[in-house]
Protein backbone atom coordinates (compact mmCIF):
# COMPACT_ATOMS: atom_id res chain seq x y z
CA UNK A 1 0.00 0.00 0.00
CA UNK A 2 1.59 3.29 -1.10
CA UNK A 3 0.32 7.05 -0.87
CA UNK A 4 -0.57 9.24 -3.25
CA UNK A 5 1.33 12.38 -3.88
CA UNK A 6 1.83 14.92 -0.67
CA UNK A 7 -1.55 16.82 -1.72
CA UNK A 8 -3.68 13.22 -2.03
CA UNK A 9 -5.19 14.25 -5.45
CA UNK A 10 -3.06 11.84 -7.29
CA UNK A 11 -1.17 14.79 -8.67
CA UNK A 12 0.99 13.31 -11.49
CA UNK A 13 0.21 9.68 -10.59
CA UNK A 14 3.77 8.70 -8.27
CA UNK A 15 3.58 7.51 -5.47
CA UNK A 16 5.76 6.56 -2.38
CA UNK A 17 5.59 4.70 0.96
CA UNK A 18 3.28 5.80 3.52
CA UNK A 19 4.90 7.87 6.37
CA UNK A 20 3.95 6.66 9.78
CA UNK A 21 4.12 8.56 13.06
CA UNK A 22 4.47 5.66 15.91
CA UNK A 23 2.80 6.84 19.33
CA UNK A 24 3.72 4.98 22.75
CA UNK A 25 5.61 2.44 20.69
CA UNK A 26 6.68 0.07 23.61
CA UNK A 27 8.62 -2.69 21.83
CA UNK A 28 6.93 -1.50 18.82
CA UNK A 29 3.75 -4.13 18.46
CA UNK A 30 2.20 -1.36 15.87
CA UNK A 31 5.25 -1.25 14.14
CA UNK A 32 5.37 -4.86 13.38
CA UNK A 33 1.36 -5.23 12.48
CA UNK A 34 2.22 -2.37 10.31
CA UNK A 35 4.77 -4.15 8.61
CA UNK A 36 2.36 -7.04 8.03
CA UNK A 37 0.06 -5.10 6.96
CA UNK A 38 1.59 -3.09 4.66
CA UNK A 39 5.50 -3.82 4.14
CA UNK A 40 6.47 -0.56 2.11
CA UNK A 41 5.64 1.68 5.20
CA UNK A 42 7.92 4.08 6.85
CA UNK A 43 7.79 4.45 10.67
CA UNK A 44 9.23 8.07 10.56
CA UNK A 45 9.47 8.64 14.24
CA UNK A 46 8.58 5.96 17.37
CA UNK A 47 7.75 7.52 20.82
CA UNK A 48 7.97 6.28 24.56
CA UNK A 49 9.82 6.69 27.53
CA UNK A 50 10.38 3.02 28.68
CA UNK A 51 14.46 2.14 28.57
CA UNK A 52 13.89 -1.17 28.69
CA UNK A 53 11.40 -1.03 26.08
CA UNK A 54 13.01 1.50 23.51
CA UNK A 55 16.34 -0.70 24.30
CA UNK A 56 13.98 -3.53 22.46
CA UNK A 57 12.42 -1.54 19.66
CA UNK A 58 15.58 -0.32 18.73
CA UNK A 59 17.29 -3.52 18.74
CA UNK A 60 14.43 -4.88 16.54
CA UNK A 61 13.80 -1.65 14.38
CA UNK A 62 17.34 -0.03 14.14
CA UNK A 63 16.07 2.14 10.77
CA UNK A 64 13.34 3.44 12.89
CA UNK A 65 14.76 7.06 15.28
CA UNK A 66 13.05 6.84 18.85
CA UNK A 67 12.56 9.23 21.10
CA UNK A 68 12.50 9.14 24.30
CA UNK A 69 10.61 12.25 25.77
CA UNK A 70 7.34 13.24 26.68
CA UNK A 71 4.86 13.73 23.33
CA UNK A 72 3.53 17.02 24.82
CA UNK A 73 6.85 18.53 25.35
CA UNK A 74 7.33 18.22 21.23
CA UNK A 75 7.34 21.74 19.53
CA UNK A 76 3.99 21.31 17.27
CA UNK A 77 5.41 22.97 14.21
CA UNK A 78 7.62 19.20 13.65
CA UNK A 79 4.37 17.45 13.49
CA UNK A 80 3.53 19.73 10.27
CA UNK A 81 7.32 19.93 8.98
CA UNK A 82 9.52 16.84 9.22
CA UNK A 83 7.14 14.65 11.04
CA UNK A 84 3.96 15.40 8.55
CA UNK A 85 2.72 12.16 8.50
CA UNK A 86 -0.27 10.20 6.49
CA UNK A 87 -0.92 7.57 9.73
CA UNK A 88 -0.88 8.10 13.29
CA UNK A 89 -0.90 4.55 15.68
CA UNK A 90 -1.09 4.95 19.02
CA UNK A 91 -1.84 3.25 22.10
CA UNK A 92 -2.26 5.46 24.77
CA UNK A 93 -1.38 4.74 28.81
CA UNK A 94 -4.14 2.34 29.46
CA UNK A 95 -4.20 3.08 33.65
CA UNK A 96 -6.52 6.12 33.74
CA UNK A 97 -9.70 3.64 31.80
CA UNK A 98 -8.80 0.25 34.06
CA UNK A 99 -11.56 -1.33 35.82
CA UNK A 100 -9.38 -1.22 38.74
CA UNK A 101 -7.90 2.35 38.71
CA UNK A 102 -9.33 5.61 40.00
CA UNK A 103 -10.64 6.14 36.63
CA UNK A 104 -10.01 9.68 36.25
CA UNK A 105 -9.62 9.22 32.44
CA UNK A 106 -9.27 12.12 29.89
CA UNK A 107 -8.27 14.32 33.45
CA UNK A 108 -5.40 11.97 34.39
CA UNK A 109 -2.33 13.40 34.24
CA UNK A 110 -1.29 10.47 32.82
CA UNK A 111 -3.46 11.54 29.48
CA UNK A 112 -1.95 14.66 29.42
CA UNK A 113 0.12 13.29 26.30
CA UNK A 114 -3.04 11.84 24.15
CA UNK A 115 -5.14 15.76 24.99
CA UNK A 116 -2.21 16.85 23.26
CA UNK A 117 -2.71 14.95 20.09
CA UNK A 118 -5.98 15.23 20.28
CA UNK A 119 -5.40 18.97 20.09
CA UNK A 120 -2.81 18.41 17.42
CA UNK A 121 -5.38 16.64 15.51
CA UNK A 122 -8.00 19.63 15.40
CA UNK A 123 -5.59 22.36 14.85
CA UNK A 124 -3.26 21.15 12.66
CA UNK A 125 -3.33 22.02 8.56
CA UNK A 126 -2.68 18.74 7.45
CA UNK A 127 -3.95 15.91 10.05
CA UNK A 128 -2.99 12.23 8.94
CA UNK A 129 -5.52 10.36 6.94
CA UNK A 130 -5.32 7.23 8.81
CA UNK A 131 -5.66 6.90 12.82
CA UNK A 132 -5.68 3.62 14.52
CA UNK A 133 -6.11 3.73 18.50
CA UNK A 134 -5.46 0.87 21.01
CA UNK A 135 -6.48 0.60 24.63
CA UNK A 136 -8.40 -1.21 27.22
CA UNK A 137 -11.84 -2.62 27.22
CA UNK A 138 -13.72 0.43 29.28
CA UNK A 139 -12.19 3.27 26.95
CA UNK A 140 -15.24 3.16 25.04
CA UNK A 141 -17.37 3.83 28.29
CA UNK A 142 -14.88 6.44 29.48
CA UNK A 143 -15.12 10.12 29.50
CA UNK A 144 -12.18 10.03 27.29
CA UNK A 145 -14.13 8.50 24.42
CA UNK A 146 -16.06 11.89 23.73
CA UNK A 147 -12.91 14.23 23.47
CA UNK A 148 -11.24 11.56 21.13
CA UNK A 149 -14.89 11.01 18.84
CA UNK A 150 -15.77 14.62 18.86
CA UNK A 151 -11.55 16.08 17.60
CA UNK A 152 -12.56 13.07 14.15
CA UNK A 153 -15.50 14.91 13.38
CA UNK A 154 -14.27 18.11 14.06
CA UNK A 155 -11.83 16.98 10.78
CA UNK A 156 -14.28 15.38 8.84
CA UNK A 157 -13.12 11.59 9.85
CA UNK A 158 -15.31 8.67 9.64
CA UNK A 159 -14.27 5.71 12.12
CA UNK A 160 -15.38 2.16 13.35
CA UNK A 161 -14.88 1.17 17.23
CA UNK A 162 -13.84 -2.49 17.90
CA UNK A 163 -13.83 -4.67 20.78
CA UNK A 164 -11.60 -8.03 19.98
CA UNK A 165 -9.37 -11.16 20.97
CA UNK A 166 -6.96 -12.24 19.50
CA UNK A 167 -8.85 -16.11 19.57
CA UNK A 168 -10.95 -14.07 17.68
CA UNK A 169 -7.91 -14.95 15.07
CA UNK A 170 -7.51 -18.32 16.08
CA UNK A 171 -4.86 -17.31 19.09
CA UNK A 172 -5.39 -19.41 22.11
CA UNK A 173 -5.51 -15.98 24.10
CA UNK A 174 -7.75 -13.81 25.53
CA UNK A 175 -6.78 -10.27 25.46
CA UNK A 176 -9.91 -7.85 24.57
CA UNK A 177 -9.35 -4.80 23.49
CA UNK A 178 -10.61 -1.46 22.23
CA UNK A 179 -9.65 -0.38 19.01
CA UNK A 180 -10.72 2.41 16.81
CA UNK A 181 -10.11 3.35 12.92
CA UNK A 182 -10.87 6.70 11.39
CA UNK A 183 -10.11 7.86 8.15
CA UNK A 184 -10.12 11.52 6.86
CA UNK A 185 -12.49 12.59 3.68
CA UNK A 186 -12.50 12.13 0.65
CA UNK A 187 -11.45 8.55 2.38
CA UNK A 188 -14.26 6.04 3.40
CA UNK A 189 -14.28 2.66 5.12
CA UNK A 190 -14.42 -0.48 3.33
CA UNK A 191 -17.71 -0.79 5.85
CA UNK A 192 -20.36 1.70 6.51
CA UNK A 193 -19.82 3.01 9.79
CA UNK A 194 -22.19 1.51 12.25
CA UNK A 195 -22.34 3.86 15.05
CA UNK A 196 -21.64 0.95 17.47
CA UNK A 197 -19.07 -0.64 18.92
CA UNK A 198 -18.34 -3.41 16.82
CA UNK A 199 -16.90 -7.38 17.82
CA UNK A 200 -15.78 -8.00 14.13
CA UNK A 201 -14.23 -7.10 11.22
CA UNK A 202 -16.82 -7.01 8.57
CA UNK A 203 -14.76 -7.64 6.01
CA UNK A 204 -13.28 -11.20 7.01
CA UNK A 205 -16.04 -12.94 6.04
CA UNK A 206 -19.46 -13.75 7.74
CA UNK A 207 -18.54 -16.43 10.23
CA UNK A 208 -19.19 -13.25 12.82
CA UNK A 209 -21.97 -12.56 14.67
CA UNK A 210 -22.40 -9.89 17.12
CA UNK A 211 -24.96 -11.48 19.53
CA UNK A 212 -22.16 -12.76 21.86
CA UNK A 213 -21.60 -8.70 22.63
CA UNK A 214 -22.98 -8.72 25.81
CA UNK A 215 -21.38 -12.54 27.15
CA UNK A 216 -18.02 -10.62 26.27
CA UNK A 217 -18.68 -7.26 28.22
CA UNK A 218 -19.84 -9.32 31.22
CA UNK A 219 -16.42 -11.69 30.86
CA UNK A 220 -12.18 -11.12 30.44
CA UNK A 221 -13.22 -14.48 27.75
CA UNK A 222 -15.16 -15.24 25.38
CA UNK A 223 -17.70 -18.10 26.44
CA UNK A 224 -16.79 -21.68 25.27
CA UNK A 225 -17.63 -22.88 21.97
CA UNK A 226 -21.01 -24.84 22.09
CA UNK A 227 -21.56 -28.53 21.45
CA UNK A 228 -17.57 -28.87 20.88
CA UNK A 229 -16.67 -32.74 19.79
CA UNK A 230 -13.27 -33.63 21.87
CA UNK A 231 -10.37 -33.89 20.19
CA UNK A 232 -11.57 -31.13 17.79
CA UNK A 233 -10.34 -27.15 17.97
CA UNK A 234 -13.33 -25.08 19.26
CA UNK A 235 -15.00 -23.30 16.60
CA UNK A 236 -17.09 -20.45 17.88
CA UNK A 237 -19.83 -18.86 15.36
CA UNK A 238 -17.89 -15.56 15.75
CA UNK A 239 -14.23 -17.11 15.45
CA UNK A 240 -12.35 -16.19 11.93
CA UNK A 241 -10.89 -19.76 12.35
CA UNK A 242 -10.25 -22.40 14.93
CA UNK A 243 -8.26 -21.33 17.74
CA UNK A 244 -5.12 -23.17 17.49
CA UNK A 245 -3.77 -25.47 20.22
CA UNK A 246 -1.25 -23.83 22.53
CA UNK A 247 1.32 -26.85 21.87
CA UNK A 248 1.90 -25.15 18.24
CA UNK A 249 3.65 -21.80 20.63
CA UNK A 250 5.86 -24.22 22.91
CA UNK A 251 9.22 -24.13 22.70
CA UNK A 252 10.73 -27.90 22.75
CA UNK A 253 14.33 -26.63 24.20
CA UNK A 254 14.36 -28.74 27.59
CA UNK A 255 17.44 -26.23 28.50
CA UNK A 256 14.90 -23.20 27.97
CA UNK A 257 12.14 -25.06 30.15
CA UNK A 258 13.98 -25.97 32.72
CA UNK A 259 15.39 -22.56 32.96
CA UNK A 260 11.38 -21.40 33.62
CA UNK A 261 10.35 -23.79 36.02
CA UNK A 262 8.02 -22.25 38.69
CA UNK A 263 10.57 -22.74 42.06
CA UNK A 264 8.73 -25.12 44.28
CA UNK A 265 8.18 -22.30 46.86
CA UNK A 266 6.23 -20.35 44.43
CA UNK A 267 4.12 -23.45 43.82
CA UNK A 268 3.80 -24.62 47.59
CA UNK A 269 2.68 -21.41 48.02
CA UNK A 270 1.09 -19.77 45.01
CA UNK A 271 0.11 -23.12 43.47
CA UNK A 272 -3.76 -23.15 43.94
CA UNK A 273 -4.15 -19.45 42.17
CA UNK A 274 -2.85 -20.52 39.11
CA UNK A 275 -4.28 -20.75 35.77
CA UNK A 276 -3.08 -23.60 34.43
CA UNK A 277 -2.76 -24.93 30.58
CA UNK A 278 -1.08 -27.68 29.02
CA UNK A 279 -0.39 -28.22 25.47
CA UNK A 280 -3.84 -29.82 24.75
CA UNK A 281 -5.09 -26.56 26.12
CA UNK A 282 -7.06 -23.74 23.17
CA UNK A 283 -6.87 -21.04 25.42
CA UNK A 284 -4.57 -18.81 27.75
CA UNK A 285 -5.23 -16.35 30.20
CA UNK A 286 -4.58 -12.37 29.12
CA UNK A 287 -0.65 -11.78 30.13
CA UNK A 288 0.13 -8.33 31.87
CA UNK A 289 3.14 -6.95 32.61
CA UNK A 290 3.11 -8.58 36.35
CA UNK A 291 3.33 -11.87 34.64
CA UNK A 292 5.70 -14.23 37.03
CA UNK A 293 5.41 -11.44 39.75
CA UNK A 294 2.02 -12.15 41.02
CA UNK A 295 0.57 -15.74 40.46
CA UNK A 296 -3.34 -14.88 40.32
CA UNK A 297 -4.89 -13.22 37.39
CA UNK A 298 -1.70 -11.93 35.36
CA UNK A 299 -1.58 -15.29 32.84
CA UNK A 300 -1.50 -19.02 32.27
CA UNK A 301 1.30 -21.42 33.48
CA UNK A 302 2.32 -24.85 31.81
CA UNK A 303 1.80 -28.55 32.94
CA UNK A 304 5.27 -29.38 31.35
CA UNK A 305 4.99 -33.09 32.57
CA UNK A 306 4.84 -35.26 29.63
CA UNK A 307 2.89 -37.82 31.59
CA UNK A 308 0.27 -35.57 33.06
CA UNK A 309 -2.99 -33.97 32.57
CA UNK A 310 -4.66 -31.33 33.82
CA UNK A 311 -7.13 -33.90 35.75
CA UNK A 312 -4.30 -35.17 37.37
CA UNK A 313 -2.72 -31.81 37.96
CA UNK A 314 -6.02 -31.00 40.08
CA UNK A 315 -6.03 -33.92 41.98
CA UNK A 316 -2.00 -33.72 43.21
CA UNK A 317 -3.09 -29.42 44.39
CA UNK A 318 -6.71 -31.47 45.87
CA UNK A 319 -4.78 -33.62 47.81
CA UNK A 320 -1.62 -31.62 48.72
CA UNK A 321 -4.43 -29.19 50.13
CA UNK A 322 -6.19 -32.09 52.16
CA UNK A 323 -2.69 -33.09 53.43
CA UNK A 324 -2.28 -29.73 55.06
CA UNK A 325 -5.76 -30.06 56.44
CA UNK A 326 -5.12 -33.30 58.54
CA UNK A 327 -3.99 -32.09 62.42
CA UNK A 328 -0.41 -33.57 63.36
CA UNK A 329 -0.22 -36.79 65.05
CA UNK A 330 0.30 -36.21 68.79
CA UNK A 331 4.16 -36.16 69.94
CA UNK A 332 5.11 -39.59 71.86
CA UNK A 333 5.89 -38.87 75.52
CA UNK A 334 9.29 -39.02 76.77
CA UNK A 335 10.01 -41.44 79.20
CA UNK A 336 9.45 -40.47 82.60
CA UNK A 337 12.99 -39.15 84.37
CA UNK A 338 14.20 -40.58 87.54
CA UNK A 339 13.81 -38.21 90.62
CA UNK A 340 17.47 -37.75 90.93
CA UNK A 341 18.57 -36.75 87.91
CA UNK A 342 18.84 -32.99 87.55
CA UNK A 343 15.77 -30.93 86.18
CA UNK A 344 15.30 -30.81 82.57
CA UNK A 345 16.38 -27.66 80.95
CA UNK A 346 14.10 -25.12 79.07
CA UNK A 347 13.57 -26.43 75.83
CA UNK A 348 14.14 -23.57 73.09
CA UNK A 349 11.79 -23.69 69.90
CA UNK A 350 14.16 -24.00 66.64
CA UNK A 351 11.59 -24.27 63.82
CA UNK A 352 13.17 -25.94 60.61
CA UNK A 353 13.40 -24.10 57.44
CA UNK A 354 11.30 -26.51 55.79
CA UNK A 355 8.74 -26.09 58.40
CA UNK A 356 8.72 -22.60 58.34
CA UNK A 357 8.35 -22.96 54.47
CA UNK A 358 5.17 -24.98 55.18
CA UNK A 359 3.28 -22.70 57.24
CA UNK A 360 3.98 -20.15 54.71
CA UNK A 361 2.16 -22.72 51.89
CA UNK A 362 -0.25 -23.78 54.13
CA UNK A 363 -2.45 -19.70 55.06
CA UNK A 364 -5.77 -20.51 53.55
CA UNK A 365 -6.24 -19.70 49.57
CA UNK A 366 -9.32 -17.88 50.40
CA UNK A 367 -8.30 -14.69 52.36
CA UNK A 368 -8.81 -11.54 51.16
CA UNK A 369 -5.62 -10.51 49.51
CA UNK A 370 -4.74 -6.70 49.89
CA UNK A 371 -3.40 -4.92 46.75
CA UNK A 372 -1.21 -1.80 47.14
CA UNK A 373 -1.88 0.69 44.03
CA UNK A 374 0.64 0.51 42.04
CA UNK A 375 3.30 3.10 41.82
CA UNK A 376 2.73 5.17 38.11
CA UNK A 377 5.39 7.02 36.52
CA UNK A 378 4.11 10.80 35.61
CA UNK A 379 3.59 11.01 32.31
CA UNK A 380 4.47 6.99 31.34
CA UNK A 381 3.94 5.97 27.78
CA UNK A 382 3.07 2.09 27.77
CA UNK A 383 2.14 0.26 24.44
CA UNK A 384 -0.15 -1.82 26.11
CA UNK A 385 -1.67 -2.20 29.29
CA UNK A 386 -2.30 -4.24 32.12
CA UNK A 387 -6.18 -3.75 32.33
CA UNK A 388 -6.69 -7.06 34.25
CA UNK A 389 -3.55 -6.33 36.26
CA UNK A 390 -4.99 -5.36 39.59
CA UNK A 391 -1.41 -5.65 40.99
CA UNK A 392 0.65 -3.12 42.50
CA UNK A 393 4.46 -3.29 41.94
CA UNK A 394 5.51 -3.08 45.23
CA UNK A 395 4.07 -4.63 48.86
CA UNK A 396 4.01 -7.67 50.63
CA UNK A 397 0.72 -10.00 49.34
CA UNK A 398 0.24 -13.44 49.72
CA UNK A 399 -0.57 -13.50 45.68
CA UNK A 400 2.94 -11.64 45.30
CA UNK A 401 5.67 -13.94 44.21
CA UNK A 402 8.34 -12.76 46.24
CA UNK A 403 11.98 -11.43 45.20
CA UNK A 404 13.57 -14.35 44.69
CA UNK A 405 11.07 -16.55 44.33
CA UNK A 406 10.03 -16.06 40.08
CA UNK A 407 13.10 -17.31 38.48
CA UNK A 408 14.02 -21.33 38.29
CA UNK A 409 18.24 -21.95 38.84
CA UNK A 410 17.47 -25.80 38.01
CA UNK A 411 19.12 -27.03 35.38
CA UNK A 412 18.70 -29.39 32.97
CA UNK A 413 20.66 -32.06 34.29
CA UNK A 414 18.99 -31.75 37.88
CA UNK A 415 15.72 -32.16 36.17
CA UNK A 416 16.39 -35.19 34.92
CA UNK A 417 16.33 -36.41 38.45
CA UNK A 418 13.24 -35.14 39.49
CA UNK A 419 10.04 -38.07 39.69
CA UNK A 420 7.61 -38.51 36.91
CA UNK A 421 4.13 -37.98 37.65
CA UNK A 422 3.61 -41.61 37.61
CA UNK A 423 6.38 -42.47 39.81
CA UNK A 424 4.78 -40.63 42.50
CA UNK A 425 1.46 -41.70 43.71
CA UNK A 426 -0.83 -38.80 44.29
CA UNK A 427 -2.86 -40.81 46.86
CA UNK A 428 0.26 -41.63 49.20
CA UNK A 429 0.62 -38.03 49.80
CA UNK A 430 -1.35 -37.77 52.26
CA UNK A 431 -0.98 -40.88 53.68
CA UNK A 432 2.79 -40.27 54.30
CA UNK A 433 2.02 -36.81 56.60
CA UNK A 434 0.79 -39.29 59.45
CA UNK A 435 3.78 -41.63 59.16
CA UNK A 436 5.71 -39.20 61.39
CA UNK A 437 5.44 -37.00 64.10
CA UNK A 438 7.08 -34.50 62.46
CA UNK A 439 4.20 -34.02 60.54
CA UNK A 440 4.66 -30.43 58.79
CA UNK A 441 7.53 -30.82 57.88
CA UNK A 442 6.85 -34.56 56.23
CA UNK A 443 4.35 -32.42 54.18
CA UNK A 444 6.00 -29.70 52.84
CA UNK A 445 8.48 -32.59 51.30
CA UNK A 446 6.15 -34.85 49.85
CA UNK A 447 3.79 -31.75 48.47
CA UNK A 448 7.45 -30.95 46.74
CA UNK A 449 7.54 -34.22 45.14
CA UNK A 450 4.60 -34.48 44.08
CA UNK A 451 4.11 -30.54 42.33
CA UNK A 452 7.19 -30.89 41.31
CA UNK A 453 6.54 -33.74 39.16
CA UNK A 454 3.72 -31.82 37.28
CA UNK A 455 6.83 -29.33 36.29
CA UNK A 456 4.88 -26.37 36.33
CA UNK A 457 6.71 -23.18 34.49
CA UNK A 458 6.21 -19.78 33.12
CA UNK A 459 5.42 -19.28 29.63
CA UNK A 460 8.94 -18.36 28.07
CA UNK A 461 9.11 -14.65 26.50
CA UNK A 462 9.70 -15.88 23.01
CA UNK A 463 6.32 -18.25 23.48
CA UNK A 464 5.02 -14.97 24.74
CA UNK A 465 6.41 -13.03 21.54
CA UNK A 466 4.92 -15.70 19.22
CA UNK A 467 1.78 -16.19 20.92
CA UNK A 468 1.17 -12.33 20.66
CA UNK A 469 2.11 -12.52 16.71
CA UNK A 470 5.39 -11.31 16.91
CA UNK A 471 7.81 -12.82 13.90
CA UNK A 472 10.08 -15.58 14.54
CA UNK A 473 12.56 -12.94 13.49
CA UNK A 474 12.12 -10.54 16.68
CA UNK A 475 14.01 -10.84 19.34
CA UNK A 476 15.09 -10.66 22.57
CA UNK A 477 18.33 -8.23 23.17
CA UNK A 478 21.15 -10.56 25.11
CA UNK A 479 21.18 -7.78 27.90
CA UNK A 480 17.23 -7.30 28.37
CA UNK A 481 16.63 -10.23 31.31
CA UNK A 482 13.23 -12.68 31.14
CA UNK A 483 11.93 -10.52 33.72
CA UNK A 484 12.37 -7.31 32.07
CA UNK A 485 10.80 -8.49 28.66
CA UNK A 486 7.76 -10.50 30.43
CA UNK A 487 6.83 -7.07 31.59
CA UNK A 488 7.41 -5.37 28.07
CA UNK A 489 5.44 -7.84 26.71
CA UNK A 490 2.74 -7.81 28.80
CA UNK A 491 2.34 -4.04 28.18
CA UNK A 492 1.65 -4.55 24.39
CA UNK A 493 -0.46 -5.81 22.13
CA UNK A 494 -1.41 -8.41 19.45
CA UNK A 495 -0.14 -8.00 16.18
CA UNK A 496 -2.15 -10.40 14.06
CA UNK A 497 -4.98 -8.52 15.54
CA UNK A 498 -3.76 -5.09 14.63
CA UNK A 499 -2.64 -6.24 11.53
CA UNK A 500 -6.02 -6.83 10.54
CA UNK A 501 -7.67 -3.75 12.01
CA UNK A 502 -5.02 -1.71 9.40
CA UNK A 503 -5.45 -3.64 6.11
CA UNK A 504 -9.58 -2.80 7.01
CA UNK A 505 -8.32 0.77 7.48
CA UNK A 506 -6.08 0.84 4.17
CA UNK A 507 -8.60 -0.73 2.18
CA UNK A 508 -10.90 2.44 2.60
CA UNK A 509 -11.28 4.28 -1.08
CA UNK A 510 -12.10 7.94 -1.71
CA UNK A 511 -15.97 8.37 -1.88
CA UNK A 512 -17.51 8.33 -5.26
């Protein structure tokens, strides 16, 4: 897809690449859907603040100049010089529209940067002729919405709102968005503009259906596919195509999994909030940028035993959890001392480590867990956001995996060691905590053996990268750590998804 000359007439007939202004870039998931979407495109300019991040999009887009400083502080009179561009994407800080937030919205300083462009957008001579916008489910409910809607018609844009998924797109992932497309006259959709808030692309075909809208604003995912035969991938009546099964994103390096193991103190303790998947599995759970840093609610884990199923998986955390239920056998008396031996000294209470690492796995699942707000940078620029990432980044929770706790330091070798599932009855577990006095101790050891033979682990960040459409050509820079990039990543987007949403957009033809 190429642009007409600079005044969009057609001119004399050349043309030349569209020129592409790249807002809240992140590790630059726009950029890539862009270059799926159109391969001749120009990113002129990407913008964030996030080192780590612009440390990535550089190292994956080294043609592309980013800058890291705030949008508002840019001089306007670049945006209609230099950086004159025919498409803004953007994906504005997603924290002032989360369910979980204060919800201030448009009057969060945090927006300060998209009033800007919005501004830019209305007073400018020559506003682009494509906009694409990404954010969180709730923007379209927000008082943000208006401001945004009201600056397009102010320049004589028509536009379609979205809601999607990427297992929309066959993705075994649930991350709903908002998205919105305008184009500037003489320019119109490929679609009528409806007015509504749309759950499909109406130009993929008609497998969609928009009577599921109201399951999906009630739910994080979509509802399960009706009458679904086993062994088949679920096909739901609004699906483009079957959602793929999530073996087809694992990696097979037994180095690289063992490297991601979940540390059996994360699982004796964390274990129960998981969501787990395995590679049978058609779905994940949304990952946010707290992925591996709280256990509940910020993505899917993987049953990495080879021998093991998720039925099984439950019924090793069912009984590990009935294990700790069972009250200690009594201590056996001493025998009694003779009258004239001297009196029996003070005895001191030295709890083991492994005890101590039991009562920690053994406070009840069920508790209300306090969540600190998390600390916001003024003025942050994230590509993404972390909508169903209730988490705070800092503060002692019970669904906080602690410092130390997120990254595996087994090695391959020592996991060759470990049991198989089948080598370690599930049913015995409990029956071993009353072979000993020592009785919570005895069950923090054989809960270990047993959850660690289901070889539970994060999701790797290049399994992340593929599962949210990045190419197998993106990667990781050697001196960006798992950590750092399971946070980037979580504070994107999808790019088959947003791929999709800008051939729709560049398909648009001037009105007759």
């Amino acid at each position: 897809m190429s642009k007409m000359d600079a005044d969009g007439d057609g001119g004399d007939g050349t043309t030349q690449p569209l020129r592409v202004l790249e807002f809240y870039s992140g590790i630059g998931g726009m950029h890539a859907a862009l270059k799926v979407a159109d391969p001749t495109a120009r990113v002129l300019r990407a913008f964030d603040i996030n080192d780590t991040a612009n440390k990535v999009y550089r190292h994956n887009f080294p043609e592309t100049p980013v800058w890291q400083r705030l949008i508002e502080s840019i001089p306007r009179e670049r945006f209609e010089g230099k950086l004159q561009a025919d498409m803004y994407l953007m994906s504005p800080p997603c924290q002032p529209f989360t369910r979980t937030g204060k919800q201030q919205g448009i009057e969060d300083k945090r927006s300060t940067s998209l009033r800007f462009i919005l501004d830019l957008i209305t007073t400018m001579k020559t506003p682009p002729r494509y906009i694409l916008v990404e954010n969180v489910k709730g923007f379209e409910s927000s008082n943000a919405r208006q401001p945004l809607i009201s600056a397009l018609q102010s320049r004589d844009y028509s536009f379609q709102e979205f809601i999607l998924s990427p297992d929309q797109f066959g993705i075994p992932n649930s991350r709903l968005r908002y998205f919105l497309v305008a184009v500037r006259a003489p320019l119109q959709l490929p679609s009528p503009p409806t007015g509504t808030v749309l759950y499909h692309i109406p130009t993929l075909g008609g497998a969609f259906a928009d009577g599921y809208s109201p399951q999906i604003a009630a739910h994080s995912f979509l509802p399960p596919a009706p009458q679904q035969v086993p062994g088949v991938p679920p096909v739901r009546p609004w699906t483009l195509r079957p959602v793929r099964a999530v073996g087809a994103y694992l990696s097979a390096d037994e180095g690289e999994i063992a490297a991601n193991l979940v540390p059996m103190k994360v699982v004796l303790r964390h274990g129960q909030l998981f969501d787990i998947v395995d590679a049978t599995s058609h779905r994940t759970m949304c990952f946010t940028k707290a992925y591996s840093h709280y256990a509940e609610g910020t993505g899917s884990v993987v049953l990495g035993a080879k021998d093991a199923t998720l039925e099984a998986c439950a019924r090793v955390f069912a009984e590990v959890e009935a294990s700790k239920a069972q009250p200690p056998q009594p201590q056996q008396s001493s025998p009694p001392q003779s009258h004239q031996s001297s009196p029996p000294q003070p005895q001191q209470s030295q709890p083991s480590s492994s005890s101590a690492s039991a009562s920690a796995s053994s406070k009840p699942s069920d508790v209300e867990r306090p969540r600190k707000q998390a600390k916001k940078h003024e003025g942050a620029h994230d590509d993404g956001d972390d909508d169903d990432d209730s988490h705070g980044d800092d503060g002692d929770d019970m669904n906080e995996v602690q410092e130390g706790e997120g990254t595996s330091t087994v090695t391959a070798e020592a996991t060759a060691t470990q049991p198989t599932l089948a080598a370690t009855d599930t049913a015995a577990v409990a029956v071993h905590t009353t072979a000993t006095t020592n009785t919570v101790s005895t069950t923090c050891i054989d809960a270990s053996e047993a959850l660690g033979a289901l070889r539970l682990r994060w999701f790797t960040p290049r399994e992340m990268l593929t599962i949210h459409g990045f190419a197998d050509t993106y990667t990781v820079p050697a001196d960006v750590t798992a950590k750092q990039m399971r946070r980037c990543i979580g504070n994107g987007l999808n790019v088959v998804v947003v791929a999709e949403l800008i051939k729709f957009m560049l398909a648009s033809n001037p009105a007759a």
